[in-house]
Protein backbone atom coordinates (compact mmCIF):
# COMPACT_ATOMS: atom_id res chain seq x y z
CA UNK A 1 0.00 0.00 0.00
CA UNK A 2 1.13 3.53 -0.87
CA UNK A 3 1.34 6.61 1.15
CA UNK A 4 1.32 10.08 0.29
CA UNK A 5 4.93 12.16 2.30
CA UNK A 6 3.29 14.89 4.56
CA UNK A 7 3.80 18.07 3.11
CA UNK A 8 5.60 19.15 6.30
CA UNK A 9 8.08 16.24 5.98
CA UNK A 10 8.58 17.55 2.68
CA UNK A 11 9.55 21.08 4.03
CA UNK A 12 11.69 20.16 6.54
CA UNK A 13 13.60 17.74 3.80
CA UNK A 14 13.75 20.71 1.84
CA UNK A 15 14.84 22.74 4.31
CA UNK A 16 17.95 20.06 5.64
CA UNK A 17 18.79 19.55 2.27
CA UNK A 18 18.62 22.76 -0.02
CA UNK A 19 18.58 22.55 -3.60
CA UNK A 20 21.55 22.82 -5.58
CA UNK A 21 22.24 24.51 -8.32
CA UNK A 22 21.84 21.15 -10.68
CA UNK A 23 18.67 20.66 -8.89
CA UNK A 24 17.28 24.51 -10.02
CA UNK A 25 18.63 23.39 -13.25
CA UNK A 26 16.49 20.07 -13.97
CA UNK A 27 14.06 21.88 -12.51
CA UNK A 28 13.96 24.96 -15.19
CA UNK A 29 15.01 22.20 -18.47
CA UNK A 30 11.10 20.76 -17.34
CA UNK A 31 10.00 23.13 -17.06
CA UNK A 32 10.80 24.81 -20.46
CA UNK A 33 10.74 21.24 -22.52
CA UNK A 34 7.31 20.91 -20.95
CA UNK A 35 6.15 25.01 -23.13
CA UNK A 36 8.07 24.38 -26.49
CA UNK A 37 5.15 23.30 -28.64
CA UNK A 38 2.78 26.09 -27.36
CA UNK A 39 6.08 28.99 -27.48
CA UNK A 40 6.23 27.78 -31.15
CA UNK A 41 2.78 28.08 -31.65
CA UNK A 42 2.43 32.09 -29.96
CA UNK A 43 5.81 32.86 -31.84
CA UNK A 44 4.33 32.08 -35.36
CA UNK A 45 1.10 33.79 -34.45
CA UNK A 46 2.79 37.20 -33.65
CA UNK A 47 5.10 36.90 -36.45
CA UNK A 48 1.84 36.53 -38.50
CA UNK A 49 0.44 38.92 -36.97
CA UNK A 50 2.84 42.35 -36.81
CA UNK A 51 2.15 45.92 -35.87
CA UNK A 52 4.38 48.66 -36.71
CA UNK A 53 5.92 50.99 -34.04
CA UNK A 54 3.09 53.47 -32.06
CA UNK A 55 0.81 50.65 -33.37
CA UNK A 56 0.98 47.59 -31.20
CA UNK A 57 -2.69 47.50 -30.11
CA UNK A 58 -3.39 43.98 -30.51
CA UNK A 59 0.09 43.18 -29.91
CA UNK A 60 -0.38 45.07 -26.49
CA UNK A 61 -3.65 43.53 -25.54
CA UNK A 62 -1.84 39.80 -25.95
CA UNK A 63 0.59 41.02 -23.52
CA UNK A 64 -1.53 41.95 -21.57
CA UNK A 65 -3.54 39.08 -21.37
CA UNK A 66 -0.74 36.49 -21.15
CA UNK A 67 0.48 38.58 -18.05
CA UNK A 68 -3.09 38.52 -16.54
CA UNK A 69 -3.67 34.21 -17.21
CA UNK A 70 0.12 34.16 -15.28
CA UNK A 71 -1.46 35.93 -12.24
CA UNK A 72 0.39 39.05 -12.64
CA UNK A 73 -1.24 43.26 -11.70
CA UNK A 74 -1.78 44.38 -14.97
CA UNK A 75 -1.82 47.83 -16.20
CA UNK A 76 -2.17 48.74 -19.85
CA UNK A 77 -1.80 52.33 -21.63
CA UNK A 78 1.45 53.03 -20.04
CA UNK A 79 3.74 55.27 -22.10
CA UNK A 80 0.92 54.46 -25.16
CA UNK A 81 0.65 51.13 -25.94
CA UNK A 82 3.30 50.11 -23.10
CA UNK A 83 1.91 46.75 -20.57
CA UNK A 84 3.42 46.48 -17.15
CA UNK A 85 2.56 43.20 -15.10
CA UNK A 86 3.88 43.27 -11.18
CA UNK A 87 3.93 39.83 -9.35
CA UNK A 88 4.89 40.17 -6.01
CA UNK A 89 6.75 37.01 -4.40
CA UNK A 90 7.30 37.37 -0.72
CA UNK A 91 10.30 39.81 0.06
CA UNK A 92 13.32 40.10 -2.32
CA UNK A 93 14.98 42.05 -5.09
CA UNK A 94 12.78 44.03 -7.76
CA UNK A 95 13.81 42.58 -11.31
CA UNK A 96 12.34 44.04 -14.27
CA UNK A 97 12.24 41.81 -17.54
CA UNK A 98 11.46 43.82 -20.53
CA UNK A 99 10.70 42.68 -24.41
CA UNK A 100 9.85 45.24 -27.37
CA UNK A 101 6.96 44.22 -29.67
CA UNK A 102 6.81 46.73 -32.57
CA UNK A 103 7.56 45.28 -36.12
CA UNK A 104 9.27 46.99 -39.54
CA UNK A 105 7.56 48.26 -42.91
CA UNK A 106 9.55 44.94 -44.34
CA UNK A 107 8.21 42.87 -47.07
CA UNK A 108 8.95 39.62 -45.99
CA UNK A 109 10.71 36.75 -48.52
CA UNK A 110 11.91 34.03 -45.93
CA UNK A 111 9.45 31.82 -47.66
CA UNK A 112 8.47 30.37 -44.76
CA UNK A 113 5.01 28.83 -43.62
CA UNK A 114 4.23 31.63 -41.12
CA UNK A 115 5.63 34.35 -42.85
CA UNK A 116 4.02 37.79 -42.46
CA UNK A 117 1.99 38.86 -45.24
CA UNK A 118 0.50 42.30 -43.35
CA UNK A 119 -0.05 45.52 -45.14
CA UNK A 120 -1.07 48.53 -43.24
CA UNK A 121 -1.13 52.33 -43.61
CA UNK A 122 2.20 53.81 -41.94
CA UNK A 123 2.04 57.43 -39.76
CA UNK A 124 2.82 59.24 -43.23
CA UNK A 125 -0.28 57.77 -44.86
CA UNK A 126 1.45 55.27 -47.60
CA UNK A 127 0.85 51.37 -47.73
CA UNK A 128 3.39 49.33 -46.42
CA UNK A 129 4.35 45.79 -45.41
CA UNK A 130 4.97 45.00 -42.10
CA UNK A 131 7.69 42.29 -40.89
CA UNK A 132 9.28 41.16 -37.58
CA UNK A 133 12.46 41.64 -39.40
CA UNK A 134 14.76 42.31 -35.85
CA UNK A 135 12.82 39.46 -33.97
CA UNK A 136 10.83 41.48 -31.36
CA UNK A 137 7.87 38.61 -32.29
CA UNK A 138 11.17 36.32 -30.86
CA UNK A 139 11.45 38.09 -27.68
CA UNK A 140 8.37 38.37 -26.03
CA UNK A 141 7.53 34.83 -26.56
CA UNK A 142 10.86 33.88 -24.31
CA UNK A 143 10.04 36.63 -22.37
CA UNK A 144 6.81 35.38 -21.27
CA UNK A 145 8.21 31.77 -21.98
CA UNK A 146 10.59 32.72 -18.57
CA UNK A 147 7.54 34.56 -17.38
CA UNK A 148 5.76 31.23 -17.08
CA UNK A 149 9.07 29.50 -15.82
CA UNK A 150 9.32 31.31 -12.72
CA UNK A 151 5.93 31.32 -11.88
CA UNK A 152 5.72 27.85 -11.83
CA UNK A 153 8.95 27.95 -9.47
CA UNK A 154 7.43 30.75 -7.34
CA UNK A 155 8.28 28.99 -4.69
CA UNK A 156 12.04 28.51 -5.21
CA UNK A 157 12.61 32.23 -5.13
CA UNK A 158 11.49 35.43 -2.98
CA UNK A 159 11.17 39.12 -4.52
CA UNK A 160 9.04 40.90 -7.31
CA UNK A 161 8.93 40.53 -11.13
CA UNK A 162 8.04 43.93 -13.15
CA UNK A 163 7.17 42.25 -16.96
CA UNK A 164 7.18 45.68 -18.81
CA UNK A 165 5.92 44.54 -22.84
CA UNK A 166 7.62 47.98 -24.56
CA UNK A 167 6.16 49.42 -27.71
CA UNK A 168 8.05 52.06 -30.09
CA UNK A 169 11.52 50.48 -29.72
CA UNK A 170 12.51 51.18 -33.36
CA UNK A 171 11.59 54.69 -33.29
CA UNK A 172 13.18 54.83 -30.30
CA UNK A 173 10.41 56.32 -27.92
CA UNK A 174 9.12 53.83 -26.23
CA UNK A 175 11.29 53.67 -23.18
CA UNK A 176 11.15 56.92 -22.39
CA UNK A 177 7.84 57.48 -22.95
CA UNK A 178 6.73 54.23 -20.38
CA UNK A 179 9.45 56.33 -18.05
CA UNK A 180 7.91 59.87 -18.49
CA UNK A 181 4.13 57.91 -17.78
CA UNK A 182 5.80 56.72 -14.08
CA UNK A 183 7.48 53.04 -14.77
CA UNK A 184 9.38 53.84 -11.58
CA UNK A 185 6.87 55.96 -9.22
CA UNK A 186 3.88 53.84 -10.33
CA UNK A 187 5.50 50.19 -9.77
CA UNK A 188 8.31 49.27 -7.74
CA UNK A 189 11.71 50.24 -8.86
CA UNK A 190 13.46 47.51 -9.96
CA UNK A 191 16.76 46.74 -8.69
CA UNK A 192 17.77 45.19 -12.39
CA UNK A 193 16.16 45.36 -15.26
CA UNK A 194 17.53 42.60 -17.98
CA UNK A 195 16.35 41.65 -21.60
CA UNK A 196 17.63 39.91 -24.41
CA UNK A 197 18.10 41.22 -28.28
CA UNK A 198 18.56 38.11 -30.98
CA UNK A 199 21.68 37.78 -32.10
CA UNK A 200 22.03 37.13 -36.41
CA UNK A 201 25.68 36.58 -35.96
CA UNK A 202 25.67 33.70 -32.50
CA UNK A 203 24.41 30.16 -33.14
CA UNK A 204 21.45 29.20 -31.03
CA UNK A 205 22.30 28.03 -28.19
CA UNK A 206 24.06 30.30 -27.16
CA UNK A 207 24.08 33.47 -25.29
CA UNK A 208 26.30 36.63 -25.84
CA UNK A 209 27.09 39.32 -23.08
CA UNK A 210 29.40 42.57 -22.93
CA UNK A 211 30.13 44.32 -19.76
CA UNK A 212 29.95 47.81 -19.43
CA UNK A 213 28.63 49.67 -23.08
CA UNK A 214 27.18 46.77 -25.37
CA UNK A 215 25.35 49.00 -28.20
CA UNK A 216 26.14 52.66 -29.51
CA UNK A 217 24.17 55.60 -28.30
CA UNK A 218 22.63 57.21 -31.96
CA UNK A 219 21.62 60.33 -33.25
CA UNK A 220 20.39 61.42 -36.50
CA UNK A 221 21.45 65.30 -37.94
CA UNK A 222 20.30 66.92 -40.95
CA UNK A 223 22.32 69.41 -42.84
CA UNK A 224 21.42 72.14 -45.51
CA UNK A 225 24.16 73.49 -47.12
CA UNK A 226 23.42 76.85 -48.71
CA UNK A 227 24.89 78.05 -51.93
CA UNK A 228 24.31 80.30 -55.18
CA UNK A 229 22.58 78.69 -57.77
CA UNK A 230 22.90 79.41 -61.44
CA UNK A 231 23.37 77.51 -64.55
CA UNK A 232 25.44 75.14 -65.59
CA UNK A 233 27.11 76.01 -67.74
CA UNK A 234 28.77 79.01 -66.00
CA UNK A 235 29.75 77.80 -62.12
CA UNK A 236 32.19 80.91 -61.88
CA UNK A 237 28.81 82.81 -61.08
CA UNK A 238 27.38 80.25 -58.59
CA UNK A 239 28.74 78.92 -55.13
CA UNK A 240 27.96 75.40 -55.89
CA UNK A 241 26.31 73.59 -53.12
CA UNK A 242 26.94 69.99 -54.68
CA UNK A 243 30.87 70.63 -54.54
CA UNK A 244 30.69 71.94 -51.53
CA UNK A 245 28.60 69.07 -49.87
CA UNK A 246 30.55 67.14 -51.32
CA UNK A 247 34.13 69.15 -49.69
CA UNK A 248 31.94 68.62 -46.11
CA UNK A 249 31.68 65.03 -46.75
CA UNK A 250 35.31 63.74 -47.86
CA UNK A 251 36.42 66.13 -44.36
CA UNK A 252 33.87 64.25 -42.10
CA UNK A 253 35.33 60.95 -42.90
CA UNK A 254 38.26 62.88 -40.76
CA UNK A 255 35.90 63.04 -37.79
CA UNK A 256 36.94 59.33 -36.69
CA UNK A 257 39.60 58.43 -38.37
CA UNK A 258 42.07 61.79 -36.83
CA UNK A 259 40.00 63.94 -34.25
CA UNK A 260 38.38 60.72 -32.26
CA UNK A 261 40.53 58.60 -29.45
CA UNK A 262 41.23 55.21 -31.82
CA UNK A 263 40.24 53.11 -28.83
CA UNK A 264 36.59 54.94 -28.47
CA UNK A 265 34.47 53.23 -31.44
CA UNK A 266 32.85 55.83 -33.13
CA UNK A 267 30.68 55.59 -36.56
CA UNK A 268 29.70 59.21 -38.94
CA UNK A 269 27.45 57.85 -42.24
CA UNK A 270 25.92 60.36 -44.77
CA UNK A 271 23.16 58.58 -45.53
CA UNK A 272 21.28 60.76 -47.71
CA UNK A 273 22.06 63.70 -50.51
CA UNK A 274 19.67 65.43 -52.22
CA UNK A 275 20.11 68.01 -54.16
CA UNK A 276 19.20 70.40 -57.43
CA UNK A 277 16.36 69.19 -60.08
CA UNK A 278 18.26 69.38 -63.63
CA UNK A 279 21.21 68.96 -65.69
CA UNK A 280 22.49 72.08 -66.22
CA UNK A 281 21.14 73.59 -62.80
CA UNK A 282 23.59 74.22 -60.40
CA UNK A 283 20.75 74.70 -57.05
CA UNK A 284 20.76 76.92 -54.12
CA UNK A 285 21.07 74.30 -51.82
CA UNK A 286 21.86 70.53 -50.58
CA UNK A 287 20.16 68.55 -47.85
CA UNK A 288 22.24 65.86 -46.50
CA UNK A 289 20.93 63.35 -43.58
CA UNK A 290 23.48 61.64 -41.39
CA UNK A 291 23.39 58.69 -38.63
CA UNK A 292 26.46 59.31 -35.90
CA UNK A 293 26.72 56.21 -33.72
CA UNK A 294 29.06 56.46 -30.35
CA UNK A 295 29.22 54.95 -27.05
CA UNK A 296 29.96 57.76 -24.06
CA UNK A 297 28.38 61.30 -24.18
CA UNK A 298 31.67 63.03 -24.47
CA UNK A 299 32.31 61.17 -27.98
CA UNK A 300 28.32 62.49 -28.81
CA UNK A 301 29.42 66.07 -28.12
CA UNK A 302 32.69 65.90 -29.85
CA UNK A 303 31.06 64.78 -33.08
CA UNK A 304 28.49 67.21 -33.36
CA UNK A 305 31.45 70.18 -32.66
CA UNK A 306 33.20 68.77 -35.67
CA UNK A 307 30.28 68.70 -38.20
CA UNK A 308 29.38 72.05 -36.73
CA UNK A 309 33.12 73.14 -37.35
CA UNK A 310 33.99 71.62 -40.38
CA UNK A 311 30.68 72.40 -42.36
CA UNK A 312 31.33 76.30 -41.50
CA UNK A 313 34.81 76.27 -42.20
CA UNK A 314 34.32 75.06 -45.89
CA UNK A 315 31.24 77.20 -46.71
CA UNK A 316 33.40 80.11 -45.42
CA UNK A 317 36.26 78.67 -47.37
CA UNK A 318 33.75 78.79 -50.28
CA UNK A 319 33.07 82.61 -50.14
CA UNK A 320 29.70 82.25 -48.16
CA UNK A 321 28.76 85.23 -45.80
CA UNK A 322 27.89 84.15 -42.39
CA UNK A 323 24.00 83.98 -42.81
CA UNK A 324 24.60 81.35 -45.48
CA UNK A 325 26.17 79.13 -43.12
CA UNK A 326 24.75 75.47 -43.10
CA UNK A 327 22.27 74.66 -41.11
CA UNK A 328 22.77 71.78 -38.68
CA UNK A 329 19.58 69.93 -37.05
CA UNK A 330 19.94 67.33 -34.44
CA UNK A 331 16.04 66.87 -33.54
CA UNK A 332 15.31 65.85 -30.00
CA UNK A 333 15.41 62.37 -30.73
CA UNK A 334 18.40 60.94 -28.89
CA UNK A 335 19.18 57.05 -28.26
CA UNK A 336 22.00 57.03 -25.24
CA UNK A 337 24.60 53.36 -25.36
CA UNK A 338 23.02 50.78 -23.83
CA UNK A 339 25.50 50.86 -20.75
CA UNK A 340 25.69 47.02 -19.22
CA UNK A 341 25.96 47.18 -15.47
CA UNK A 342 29.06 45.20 -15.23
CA UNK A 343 28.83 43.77 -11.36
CA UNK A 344 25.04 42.50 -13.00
CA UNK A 345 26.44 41.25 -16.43
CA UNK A 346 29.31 39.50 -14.19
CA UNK A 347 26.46 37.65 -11.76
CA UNK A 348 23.92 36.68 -14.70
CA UNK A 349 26.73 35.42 -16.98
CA UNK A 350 27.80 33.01 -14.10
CA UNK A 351 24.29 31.93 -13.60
CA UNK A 352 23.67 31.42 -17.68
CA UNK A 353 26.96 29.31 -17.78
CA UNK A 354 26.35 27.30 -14.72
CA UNK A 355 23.25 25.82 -17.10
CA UNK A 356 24.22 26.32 -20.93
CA UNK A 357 27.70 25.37 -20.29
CA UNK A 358 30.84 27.93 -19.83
CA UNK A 359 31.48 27.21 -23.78
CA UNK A 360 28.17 28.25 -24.90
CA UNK A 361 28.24 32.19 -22.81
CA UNK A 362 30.27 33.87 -25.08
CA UNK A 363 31.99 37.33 -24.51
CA UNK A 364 31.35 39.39 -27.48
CA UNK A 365 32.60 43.09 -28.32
CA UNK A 366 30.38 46.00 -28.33
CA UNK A 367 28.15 46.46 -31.18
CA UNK A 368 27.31 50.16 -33.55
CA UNK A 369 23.34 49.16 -33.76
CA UNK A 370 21.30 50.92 -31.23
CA UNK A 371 18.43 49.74 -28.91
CA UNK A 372 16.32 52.45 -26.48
CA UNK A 373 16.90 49.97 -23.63
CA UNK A 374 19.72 52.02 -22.09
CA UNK A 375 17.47 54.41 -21.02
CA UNK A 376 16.29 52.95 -18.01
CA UNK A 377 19.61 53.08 -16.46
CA UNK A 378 19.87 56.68 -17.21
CA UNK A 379 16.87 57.94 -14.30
CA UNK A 380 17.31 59.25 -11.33
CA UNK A 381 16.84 55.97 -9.60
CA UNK A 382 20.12 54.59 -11.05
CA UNK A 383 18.91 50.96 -12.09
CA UNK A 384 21.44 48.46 -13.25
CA UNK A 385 20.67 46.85 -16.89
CA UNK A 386 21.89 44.25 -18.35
CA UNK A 387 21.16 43.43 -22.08
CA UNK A 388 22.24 40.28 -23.80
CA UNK A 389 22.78 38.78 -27.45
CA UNK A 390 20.76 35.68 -27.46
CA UNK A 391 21.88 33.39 -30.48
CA UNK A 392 19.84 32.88 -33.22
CA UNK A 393 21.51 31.56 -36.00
CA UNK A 394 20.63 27.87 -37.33
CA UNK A 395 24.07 25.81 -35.85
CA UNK A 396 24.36 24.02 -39.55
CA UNK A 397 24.20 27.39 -41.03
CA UNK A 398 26.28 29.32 -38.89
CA UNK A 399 28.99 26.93 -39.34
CA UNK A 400 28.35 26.66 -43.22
CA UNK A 401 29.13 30.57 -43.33
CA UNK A 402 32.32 30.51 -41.63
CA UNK A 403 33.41 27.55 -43.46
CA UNK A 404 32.10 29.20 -47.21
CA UNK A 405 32.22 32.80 -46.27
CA UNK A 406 28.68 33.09 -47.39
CA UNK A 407 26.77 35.69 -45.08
CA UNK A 408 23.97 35.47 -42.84
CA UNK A 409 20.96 37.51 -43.06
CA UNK A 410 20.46 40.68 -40.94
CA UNK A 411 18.62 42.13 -38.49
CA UNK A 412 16.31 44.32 -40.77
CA UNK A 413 16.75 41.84 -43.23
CA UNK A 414 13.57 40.43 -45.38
CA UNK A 415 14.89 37.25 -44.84
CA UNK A 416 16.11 37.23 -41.22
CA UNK A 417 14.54 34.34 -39.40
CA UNK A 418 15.80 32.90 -35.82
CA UNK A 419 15.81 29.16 -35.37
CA UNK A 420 13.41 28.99 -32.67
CA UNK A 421 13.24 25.97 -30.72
CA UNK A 422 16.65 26.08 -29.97
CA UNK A 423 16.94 29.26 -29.75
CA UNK A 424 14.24 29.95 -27.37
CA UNK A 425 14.91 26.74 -24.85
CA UNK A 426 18.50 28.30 -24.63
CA UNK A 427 16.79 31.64 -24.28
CA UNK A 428 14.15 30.59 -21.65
CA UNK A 429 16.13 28.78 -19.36
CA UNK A 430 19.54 30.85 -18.98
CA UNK A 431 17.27 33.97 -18.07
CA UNK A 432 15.17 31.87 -15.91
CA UNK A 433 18.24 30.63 -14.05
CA UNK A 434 20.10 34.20 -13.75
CA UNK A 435 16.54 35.46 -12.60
CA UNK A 436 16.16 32.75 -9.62
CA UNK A 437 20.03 33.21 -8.85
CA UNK A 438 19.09 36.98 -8.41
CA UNK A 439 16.17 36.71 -6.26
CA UNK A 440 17.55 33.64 -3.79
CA UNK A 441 21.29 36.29 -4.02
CA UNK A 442 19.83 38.47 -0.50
């Protein structure tokens, strides 16, 4: 005959014999084996299923739901379309876990069974297809894929979750918007806040992690350059704008490669150059659009003195009077580094490796792409962050490209596509274990 153990007995076993880390580990790899099919299942309905930046409403309202069916205090509209679920836990640390879920105007051609096949009208008006081209659709289902991990270990672990579902990451608003609409005097402040970004360039299963600055900060500038137009065939009448744009540009590629400290990474791109309407008009003027990518504020500040210094000194060089100076434009759109808290990045790392394996946490170098996530480090309340590649790339693939040279597609790219059940097990349970490390770590 069978007997149930008392629950009690069970306790005070518990409490005589702790679990060990290898014990939190089977414990999460159940766990997670135990919500691949369903994962797969959410993942190919959002990538179905996208919504451009400013327009995640039904993306929002998932969120929101999922959080809700997990047992979580859910408050929607925050920052826009921004979700914020707390789950409180008994006393511990505050960790926030944040995904994006805003999508690109993309047409898709991965071919794929589930690829997206959305059209929708874009803030200017114009018709335009819609893609999870930088795998946003990826991360929230690992997000709430750890989400549902930890709940179901509640009881291994002692603190509060804050699950913040971000909209507008690749307009980069959305951060700072949920931040100006009280993330941190309406909820708890969290004592970390972590995410993952999917990596095109790591094999899944794998993660990727960079202490201290991980992406560039980025702003965008637009420049008019004045001149006199005239025709054609007579420039010794005109101040040609078009020669002297072009003057501007050959000194900017200066910016880096001689006024910049060679060990702080720095990127200047002219983009865009419009300018004059015919053949044999020389025009008035030249608008150029430039992305400057950088990773401490003093580098930001130095660049913008340079453009502003070199662009003057040639149109004065070209005759110009001082009202015909070009005119610089920064906008107030500004995208700090995301700035890795490194004492966090050390601890999380640890915990990642002490379940994937030391080989498969890899230490990767800082990268020029830009994410708004930095910006909740940058408050008042001084919260560490800690952002980290999570690999994405098919292992036959990745190998086949270093072997053949042949490249791998993009973030951005039509035909970027993570290989997900790998990729999100790996995901799911090295997050889940650096989470329940943090909360059982006071």
């Amino acid at each position: 005959m069978k007997t149930k153990t008392p629950v009690v007995l069970i306790m005070l076993i518990c409490l005589v014999f702790p679990l060990t880390g290898q014990d939190f580990n089977e414990l999460i790899s159940k766990e997670v084996s135990g919500s691949v099919e369903a994962a797969g299942l959410m993942y190919r309905e959002l990538h179905q299923n996208p919504e451009l930046s400013l327009q995640e409403f039904k993306t929002a309202a998932r969120m929101a739901r999922l959080l809700d069916d997990l047992g979580f205090e859910v408050t929607t509209g925050v920052g826009g379309n921004g979700v914020v679920g707390v789950l409180r836990n008994g006393t511990g640390p505050v960790i926030m876990l944040r995904t994006d879920m805003d999508a690109l105007p993309v047409k898709e051609t991965t071919g794929l069974p589930w690829a997206s096949k959305v059209t929708v009208t874009d803030s200017q008006g114009l018709e335009t297809p819609v893609m999870h081209a930088c795998g946003h659709d990826f991360h929230m289902t690992v997000w709430h894929g750890t989400l549902s991990t930890l709940v179901s270990l509640r009881n291994r672990w002692h603190g509060t979750i804050i699950a913040v579902a971000q909209p507008a990451e690749e307009v980069s608003g959305g951060s700072e918007q949920m931040i100006k609409d009280g993330l941190y005097s309406r909820f708890p402040v969290p004592d970390y806040a972590l995410c993952y970004h999917v990596s095109p360039d790591l094999p899944a299963g794998t993660t990727g992690y960079c202490p201290g600055p991980i992406f560039a900060g980025v702003k965008s500038v637009d420049i008019k350059v004045f001149g006199i137009g005239g025709h054609g065939a007579m420039p010794h009448k005109t101040i040609d704008p078009i020669v002297l744009s072009a003057k501007i540009i050959l000194d900017y590629q200066t910016i880096v490669s001689r006024e910049i400290n060679p060990v702080s990474p720095a990127v200047v791109t002219v983009g865009s150059i419009h300018g004059g309407t015919k053949h044999n008009i020389i025009p008035g003027e030249v608008d150029m659009k430039l992305t400057i990518r950088f990773f401490t504020d003093d580098v930001y500040r130095q660049i913008i003195s340079a453009l502003r210094r070199i662009a003057n000194g040639q149109a004065v060089a070209a005759g110009l009077k001082e009202e015909m100076m070009p005119l610089i434009t920064t906008g107030s759109e500004y995208t700090p580094p995301v700035e890795n808290d490194p004492e966090l990045v050390s601890l999380a790392s640890a915990s990642m490796a002490s379940v994937l394996g030391k080989e498969n946490v890899i230490r990767v170098d800082p990268s020029t792409v830009a994410e708004d996530f930095g910006k909740y480090g940058r408050t008042p309340e001084k919260v560490k962050i800690a952002l980290f590649w999570l690999g994405g790339v098919n292992r036959t693939k990745y190998f086949e490209s270093i072997e053949k040279g042949t490249m791998l597609p993009a973030l951005h790219s039509s035909n970027f596509a993570p290989d997900f059940e790998p990729a999100y097990t790996t995901g799911v349970t090295a997050m889940s274990r650096a989470m329940m490390d943090l909360f059982n770590s006071k």
